[in-house]
Protein backbone atom coordinates (compact mmCIF):
# COMPACT_ATOMS: atom_id res chain seq x y z
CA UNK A 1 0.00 0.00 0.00
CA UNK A 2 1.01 3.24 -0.65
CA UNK A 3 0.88 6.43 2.25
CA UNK A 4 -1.44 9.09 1.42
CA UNK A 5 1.22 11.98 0.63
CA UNK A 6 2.96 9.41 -1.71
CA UNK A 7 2.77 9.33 -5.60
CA UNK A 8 1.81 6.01 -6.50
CA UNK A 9 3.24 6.12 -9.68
CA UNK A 10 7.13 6.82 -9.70
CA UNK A 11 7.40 8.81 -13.20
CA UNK A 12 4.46 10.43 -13.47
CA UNK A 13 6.31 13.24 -16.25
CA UNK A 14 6.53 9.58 -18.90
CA UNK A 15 3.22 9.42 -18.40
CA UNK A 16 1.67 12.98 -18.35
CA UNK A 17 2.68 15.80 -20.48
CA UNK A 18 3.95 18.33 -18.53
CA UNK A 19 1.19 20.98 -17.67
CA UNK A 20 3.55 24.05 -15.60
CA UNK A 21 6.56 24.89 -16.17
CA UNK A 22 9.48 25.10 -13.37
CA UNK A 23 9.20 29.16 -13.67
CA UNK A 24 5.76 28.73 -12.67
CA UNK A 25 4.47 29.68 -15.92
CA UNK A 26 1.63 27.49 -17.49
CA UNK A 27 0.16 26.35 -20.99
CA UNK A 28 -3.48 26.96 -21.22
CA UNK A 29 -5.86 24.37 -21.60
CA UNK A 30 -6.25 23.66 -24.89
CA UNK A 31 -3.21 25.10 -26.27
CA UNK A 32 -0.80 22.56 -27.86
CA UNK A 33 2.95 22.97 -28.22
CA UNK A 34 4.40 22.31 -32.07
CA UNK A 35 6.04 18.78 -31.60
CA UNK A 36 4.80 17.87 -28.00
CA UNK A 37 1.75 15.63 -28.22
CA UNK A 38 -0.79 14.01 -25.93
CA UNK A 39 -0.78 10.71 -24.19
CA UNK A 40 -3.87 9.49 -26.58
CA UNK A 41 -2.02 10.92 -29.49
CA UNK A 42 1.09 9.33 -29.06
CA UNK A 43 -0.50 5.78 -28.02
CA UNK A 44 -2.31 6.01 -31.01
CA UNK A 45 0.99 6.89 -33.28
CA UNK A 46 2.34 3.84 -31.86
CA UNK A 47 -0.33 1.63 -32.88
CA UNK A 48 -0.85 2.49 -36.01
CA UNK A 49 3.12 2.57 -36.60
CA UNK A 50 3.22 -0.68 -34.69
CA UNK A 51 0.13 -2.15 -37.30
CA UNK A 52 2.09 -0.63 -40.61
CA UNK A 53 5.07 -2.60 -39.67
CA UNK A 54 3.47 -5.79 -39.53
CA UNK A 55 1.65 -5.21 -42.55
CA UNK A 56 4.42 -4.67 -43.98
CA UNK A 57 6.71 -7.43 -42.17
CA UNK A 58 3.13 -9.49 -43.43
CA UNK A 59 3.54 -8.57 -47.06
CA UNK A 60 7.52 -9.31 -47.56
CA UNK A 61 6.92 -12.24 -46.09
CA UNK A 62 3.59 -13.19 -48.71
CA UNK A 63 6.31 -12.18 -51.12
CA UNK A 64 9.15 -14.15 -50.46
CA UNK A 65 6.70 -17.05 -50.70
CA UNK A 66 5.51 -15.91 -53.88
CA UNK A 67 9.02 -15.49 -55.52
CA UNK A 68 10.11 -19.29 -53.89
CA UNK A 69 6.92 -20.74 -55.50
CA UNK A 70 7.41 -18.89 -59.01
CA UNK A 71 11.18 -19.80 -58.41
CA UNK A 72 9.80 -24.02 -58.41
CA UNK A 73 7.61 -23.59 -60.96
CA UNK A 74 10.06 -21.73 -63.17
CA UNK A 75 12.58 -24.26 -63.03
CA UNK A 76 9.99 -26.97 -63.30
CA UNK A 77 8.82 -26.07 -66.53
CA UNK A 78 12.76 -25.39 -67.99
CA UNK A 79 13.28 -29.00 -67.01
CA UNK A 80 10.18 -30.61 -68.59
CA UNK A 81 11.01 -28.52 -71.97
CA UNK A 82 14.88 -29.29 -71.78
CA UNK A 83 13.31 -32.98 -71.02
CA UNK A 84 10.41 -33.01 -74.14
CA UNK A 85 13.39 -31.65 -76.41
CA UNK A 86 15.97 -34.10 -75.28
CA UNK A 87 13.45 -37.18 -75.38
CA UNK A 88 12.36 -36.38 -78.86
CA UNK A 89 15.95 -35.76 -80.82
CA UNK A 90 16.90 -39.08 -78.62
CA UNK A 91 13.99 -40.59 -80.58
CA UNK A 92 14.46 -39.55 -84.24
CA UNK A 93 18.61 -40.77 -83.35
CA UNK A 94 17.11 -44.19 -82.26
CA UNK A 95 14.61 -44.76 -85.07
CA UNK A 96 15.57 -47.36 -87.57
CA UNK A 97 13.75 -45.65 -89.91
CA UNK A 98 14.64 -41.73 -90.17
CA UNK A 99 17.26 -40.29 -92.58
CA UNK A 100 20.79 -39.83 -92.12
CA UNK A 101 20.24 -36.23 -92.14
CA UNK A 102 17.20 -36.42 -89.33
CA UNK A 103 19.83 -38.36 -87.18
CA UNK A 104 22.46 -35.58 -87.94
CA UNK A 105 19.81 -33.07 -87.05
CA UNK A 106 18.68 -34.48 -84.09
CA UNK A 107 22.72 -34.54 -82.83
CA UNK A 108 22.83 -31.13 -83.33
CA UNK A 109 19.47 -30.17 -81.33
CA UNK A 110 20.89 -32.51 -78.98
CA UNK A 111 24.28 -30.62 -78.47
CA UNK A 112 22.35 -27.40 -78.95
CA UNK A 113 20.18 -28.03 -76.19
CA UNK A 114 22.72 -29.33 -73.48
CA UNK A 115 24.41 -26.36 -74.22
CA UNK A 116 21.69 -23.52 -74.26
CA UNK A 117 21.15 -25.54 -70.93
CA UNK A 118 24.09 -24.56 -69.58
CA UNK A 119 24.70 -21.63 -70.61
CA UNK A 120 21.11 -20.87 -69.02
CA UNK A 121 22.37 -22.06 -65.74
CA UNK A 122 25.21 -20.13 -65.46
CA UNK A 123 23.74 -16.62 -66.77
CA UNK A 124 20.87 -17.65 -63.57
CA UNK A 125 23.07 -18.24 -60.92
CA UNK A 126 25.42 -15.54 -62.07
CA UNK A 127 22.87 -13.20 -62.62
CA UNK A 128 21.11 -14.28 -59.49
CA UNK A 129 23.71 -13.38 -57.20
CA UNK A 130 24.65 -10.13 -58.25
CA UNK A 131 21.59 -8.83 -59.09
CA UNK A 132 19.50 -8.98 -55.55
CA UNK A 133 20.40 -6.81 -52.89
C-alpha cells in the first residue's frame, strides 16, 4: 500500500505531459505545443506505426513465398522442356527408320540443347547473385 502523501506512480512526467513549467508559468488548456503531443495521441501513433510494420513485415513475407513458388515452378517447366526436347531428338537418333540427315539433325538439337542448358544455368546463378540486394 502506498501512504497518502505518496505518488503512487514513480514517473508520473513519462506518463503525463507536462502541464507548468518550473518558472511557474503554465500552458493553457487547450493550447498545444508544435512537436509535444498528448498521451492518446502518441498511443495512437504507436499503434498504427506498430500495425504498418506488420503489414508490412506481413507482405515481404507473402512475397518471399511468392518469388520461392514462381522460383519451383520456373525451373519446373525449364526442365520438362529441356526434357520433351531431349526425349524427342533421342527418338528420331534411335529410329531405324529416319534419314541420315534427321539423325544428324537431331545430334545437333541434342548438343544445342545441353548447351543452351548450360549456358542458361550459369547466366541464372550468375545473374542471381549479383543482381539482388
Amino acid at each position: 500500500m502506498t501512504e497518502p502523501n505518496q505518488d503512487p506512480d514513480p514517473f508520473p512526467q513519462f506518463i503525463q505531459p507536462y502541464k507548468e513549467f518550473p518558472s511557474g508559468f503554465t500552458i493553457p488548456e487547450g493550447y498545444k505545443i508544435p512537436g509535444l503531443e498528448s498521451d492518446k495521441e502518441m498511443i495512437y501513433r504507436l499503434a498504427e506505426e506498430a500495425k504498418a510494420a506488420d503489414f508490412e513485415r506481413d507482405q515481404e513475407s507473402k512475397e518471399a513465398i511468392f518469388r520461392r513458388w514462381r522460383e519451383v515452378f520456373l525451373t519446373g517447366g525449364a526442365a520438362a522442356v529441356i526434357g520433351f526436347s531431349l526425349w524427342a531428338c533421342f527418338q528420331v537418333v534411335n529410329d531405324q527408320s529416319a534419314s541420315e540427315d534427321a539423325k544428324k539433325a537431331a545430334v545437333a538439337a541434342i548438343s544445342s540443347v545441353l548447351t543452351s542448358t548450360v549456358t542458361g544455368i550459369g547466366g541464372y546463378l550468375a545473374g542471381s547473385k549479383s543482381c539482388k540486394p
